[in-house]
Protein backbone atom coordinates (compact mmCIF):
# COMPACT_ATOMS: atom_id res chain seq x y z
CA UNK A 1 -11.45 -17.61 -1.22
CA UNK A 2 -8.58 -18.70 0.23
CA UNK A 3 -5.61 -16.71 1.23
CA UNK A 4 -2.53 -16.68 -0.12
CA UNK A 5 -0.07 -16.92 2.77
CA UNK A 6 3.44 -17.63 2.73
CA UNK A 7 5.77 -17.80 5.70
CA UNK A 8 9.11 -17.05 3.58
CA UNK A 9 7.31 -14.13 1.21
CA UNK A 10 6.81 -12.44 5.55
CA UNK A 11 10.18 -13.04 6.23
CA UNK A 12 12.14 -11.75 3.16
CA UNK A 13 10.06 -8.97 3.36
CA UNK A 14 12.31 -7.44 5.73
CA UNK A 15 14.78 -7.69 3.24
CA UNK A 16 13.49 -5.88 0.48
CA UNK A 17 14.16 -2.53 -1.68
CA UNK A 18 12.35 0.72 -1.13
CA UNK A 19 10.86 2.83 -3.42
CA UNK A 20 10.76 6.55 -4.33
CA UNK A 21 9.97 9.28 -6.30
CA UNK A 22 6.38 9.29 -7.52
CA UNK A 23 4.56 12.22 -7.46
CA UNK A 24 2.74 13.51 -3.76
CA UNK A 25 -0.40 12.02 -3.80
CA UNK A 26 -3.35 13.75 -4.88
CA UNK A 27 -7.09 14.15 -3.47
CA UNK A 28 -10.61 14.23 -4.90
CA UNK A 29 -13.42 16.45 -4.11
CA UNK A 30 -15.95 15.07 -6.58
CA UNK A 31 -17.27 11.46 -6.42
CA UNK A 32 -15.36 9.08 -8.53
CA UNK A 33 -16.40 5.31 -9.69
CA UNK A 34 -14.40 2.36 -8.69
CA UNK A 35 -15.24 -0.94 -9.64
CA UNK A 36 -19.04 0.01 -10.16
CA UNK A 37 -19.13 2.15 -6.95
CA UNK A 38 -19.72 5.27 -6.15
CA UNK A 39 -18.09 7.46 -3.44
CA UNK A 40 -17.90 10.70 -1.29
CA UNK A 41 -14.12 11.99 -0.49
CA UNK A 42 -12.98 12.06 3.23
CA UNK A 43 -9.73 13.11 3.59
CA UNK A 44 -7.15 10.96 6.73
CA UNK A 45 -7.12 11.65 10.35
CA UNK A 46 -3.94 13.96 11.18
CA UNK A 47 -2.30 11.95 12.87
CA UNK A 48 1.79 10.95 13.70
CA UNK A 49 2.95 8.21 10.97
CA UNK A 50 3.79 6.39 13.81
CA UNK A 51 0.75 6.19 15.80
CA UNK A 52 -1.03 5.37 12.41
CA UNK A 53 1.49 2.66 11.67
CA UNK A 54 0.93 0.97 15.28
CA UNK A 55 -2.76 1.60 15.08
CA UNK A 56 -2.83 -0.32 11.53
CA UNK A 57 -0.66 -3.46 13.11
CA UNK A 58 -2.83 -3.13 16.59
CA UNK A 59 -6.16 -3.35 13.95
CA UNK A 60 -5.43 -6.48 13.04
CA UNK A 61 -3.89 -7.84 16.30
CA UNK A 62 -7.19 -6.78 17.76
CA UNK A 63 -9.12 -8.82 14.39
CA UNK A 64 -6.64 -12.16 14.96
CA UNK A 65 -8.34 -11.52 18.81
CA UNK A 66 -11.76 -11.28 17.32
CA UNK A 67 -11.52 -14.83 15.08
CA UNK A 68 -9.97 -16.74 17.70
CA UNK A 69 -12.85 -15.94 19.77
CA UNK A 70 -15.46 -16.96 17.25
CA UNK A 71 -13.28 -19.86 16.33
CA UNK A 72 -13.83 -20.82 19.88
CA UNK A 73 -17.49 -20.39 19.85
CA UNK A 74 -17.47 -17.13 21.51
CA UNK A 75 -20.13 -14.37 20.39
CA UNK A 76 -18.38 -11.06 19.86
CA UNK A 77 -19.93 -7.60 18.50
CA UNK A 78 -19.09 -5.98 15.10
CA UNK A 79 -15.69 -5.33 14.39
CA UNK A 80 -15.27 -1.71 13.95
CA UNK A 81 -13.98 0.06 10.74
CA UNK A 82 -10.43 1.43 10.86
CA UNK A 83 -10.15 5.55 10.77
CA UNK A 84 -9.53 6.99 7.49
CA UNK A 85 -5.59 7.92 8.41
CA UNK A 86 -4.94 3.76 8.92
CA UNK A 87 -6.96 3.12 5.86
CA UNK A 88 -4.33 5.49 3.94
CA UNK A 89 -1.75 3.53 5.77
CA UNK A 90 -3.02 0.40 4.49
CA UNK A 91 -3.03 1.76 0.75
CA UNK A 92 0.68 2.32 1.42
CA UNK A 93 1.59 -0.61 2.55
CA UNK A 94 0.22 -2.87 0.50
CA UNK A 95 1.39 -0.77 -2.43
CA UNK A 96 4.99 -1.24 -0.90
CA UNK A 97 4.32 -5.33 -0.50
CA UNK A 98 2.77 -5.36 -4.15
CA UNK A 99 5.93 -3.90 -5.86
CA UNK A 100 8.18 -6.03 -4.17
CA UNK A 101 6.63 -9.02 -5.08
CA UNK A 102 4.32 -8.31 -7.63
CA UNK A 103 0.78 -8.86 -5.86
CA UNK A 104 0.04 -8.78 -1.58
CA UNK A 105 -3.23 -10.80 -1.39
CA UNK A 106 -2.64 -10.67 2.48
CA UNK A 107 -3.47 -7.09 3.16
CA UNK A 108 -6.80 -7.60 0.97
CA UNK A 109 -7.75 -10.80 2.53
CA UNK A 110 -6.47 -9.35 6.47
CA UNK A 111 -9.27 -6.43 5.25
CA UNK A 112 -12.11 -8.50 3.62
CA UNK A 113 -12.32 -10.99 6.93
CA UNK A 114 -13.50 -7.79 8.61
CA UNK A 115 -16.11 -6.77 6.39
CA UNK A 116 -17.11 -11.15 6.12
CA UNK A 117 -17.23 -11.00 9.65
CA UNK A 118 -19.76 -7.74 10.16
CA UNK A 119 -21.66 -9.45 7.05
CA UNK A 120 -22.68 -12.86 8.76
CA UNK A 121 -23.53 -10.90 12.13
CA UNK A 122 -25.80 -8.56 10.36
CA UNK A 123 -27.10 -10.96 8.06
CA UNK A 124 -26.51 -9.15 4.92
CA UNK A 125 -23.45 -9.13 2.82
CA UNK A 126 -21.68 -5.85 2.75
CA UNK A 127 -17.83 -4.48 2.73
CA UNK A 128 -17.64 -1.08 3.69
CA UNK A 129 -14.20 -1.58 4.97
CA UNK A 130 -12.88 -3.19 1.85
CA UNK A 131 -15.01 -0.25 -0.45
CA UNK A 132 -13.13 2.50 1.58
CA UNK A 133 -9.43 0.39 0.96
CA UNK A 134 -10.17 0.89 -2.85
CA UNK A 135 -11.82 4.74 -2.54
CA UNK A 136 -7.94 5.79 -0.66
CA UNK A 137 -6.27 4.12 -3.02
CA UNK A 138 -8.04 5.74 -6.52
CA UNK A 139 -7.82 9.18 -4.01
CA UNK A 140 -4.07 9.16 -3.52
CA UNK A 141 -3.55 7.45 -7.50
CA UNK A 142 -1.83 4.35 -6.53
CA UNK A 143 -3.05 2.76 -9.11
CA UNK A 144 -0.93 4.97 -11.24
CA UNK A 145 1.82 4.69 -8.78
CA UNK A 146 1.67 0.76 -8.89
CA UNK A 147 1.57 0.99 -12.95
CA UNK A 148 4.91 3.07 -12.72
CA UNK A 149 7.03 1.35 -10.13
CA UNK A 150 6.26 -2.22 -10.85
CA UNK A 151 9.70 -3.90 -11.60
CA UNK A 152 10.01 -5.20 -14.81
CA UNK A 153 10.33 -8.56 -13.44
CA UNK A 154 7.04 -8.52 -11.96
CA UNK A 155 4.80 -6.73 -14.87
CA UNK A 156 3.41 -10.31 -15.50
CA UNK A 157 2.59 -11.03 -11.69
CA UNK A 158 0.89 -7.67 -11.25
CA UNK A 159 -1.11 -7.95 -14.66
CA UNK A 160 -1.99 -11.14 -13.47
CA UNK A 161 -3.40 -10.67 -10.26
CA UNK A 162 -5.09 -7.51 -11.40
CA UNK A 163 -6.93 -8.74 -14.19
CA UNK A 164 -7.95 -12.12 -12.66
CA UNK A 165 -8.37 -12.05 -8.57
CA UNK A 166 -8.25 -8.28 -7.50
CA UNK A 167 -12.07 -8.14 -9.41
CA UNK A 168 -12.96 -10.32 -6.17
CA UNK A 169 -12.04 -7.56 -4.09
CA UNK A 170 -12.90 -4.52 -5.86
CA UNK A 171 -16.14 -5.69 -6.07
CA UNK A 172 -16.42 -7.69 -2.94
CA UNK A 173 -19.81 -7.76 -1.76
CA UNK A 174 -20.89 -10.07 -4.35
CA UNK A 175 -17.57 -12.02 -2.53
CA UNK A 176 -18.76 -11.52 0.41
CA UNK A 177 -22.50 -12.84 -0.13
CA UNK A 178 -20.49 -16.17 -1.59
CA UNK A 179 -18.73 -16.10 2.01
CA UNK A 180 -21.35 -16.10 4.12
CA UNK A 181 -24.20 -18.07 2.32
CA UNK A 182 -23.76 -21.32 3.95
CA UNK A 183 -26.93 -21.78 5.83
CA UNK A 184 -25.98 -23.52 9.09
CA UNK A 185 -26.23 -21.31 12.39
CA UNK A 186 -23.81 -18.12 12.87
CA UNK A 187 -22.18 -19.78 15.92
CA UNK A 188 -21.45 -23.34 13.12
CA UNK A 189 -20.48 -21.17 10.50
CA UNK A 190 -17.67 -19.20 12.77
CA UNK A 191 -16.53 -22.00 14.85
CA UNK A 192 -15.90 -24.07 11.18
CA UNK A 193 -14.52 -20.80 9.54
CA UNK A 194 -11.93 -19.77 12.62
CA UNK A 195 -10.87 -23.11 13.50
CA UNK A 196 -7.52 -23.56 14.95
CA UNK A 197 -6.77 -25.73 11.37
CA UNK A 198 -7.97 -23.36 8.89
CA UNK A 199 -6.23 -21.49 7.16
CA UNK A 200 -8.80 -18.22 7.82
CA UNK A 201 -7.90 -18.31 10.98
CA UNK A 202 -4.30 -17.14 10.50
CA UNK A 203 -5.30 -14.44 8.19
CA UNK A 204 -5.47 -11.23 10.68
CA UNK A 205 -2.53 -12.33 12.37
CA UNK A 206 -0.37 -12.91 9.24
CA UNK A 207 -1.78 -9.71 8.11
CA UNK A 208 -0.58 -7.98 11.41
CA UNK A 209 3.15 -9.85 11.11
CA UNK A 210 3.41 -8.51 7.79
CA UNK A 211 2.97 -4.89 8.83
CA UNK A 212 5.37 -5.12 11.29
CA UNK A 213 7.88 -6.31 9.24
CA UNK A 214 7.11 -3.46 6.90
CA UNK A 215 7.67 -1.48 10.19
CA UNK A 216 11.14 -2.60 11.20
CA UNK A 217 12.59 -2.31 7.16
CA UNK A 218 11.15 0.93 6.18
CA UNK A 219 11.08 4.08 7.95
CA UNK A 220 8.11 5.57 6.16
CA UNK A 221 6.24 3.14 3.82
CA UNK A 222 4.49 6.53 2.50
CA UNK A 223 7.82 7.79 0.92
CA UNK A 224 9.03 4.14 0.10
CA UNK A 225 6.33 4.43 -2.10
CA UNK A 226 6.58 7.86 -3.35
CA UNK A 227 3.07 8.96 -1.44
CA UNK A 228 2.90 11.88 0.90
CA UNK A 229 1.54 11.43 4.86
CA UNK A 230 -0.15 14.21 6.09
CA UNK A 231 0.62 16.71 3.42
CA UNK A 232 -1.55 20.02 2.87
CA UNK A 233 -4.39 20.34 -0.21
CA UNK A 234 -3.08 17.47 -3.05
CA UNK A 235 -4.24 18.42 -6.53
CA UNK A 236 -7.66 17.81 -7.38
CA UNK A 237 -8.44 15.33 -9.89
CA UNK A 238 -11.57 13.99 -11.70
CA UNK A 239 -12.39 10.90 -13.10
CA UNK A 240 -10.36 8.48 -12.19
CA UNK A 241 -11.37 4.52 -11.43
CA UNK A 242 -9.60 1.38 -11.21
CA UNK A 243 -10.88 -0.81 -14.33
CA UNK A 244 -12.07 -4.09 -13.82
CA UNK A 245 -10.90 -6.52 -17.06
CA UNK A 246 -13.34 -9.80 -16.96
């Protein structure tokens, strides 16, 4: 899968409306199903929305760090899972990138190169990182939020992408054993992956760019989007699951 990146859709980016007044978002006790997987509520680190927001742009500075090593040939240890609070951060933002321009593949793809990269190391396909994207975002209903906000010009776009590609990502460890399932050696398979041509390559970087031009347009992406940061005990709600359309 190859990612969608566009230099002008980073750009004008930093020119784009804000959006407000959905409802705080809620949390979940009870285990909820999302894309045919099952999950235990954690609820985000406490911390400052602005040490999350640097913490979410240094993630992926830190991941561009990671591929160009491998890309190189280098051997490097797992890459570590963001903290819950960043994850949350994450949800926001590419809620805020979606409704401006009706789907942000970035984010998703800046995420899944993570979990591809833990995957080929251990030898085993698995997305952890990716799984707990989609658990924060069915937690704090952005689903609903996306569903609500969408501009009218982009209902088509968002149906789109929802109904045909996100299905990779919601359920992305079948995605992720189609990633790494080439059979040459781990150090072939990186080099080819994270070379200074391909595309890959530029994914946790563009990811990273994007972020920080969320950063210098919006002072909190959580209220752009009509979320909450930080806020005391949401309402609890059962049920809920993002649906899958094949």
């Amino acid at each position: 899968m190859r990612p969608i990146v566009r230099t002008a859709f980073i750009l004008s980016l930093l020119l784009a409306p804000s959006y407000a007044g959905a409802q705080p978002a809620g949390k979940e006790d009870d285990r909820a199903l999302i894309g045919g997987i099952h999950y235990e509520d954690s609820s985000p680190a406490r911390n400052t929305y602005a040490e999350t927001q640097d913490a979410a742009i240094d993630y992926f500075h830190k991941l561009a760090e990671v591929t160009s090593q491998l890309g190189q040939g280098a051997t490097t240890g797992a890459v570590p899972a963001p903290r819950d609070n960043v994850i949350a951060y994450l949800n926001a933002a590419y809620l805020y990138c979606a409704l401006n321009y009706g789907e942000c593949p970035l984010v998703l793809n800046g995420i899944l190169e993570a979990d591809i990269i833990n995957s080929r190391l251990a030898h085993q396909a698995q997305c952890p990182i990716m799984t707990s994207f989609w658990k924060a975002w069915v937690r704090s209903d952005m689903e609903a939020r996306q569903k609500y906000q969408v501009k009218t010009g982009f209902l088509k776009v968002t149906a789109d992408f929802n109904q045909q590609k996100r299905p990779a990502y919601i359920k992305c460890q079948e995605t992720v054993q189609n990633e790494i399932a080439p059979k040459e050696s781990d150090a072939i398979f990186f080099k080819s992956r994270y070379s200074a041509d391909s595309s890959h390559a530029l994914t946790a970087a563009k990811t990273a760019k994007l972020l920080e031009g969320i950063k210098v347009k919006v002072p909190n992406v959580f209220a752009a989007v009509g979320s909450g940061f930080g806020s005391a005990e949401p309402a609890k709600e059962e049920g809920r699951s993002i649906k899958v359309k094949r």
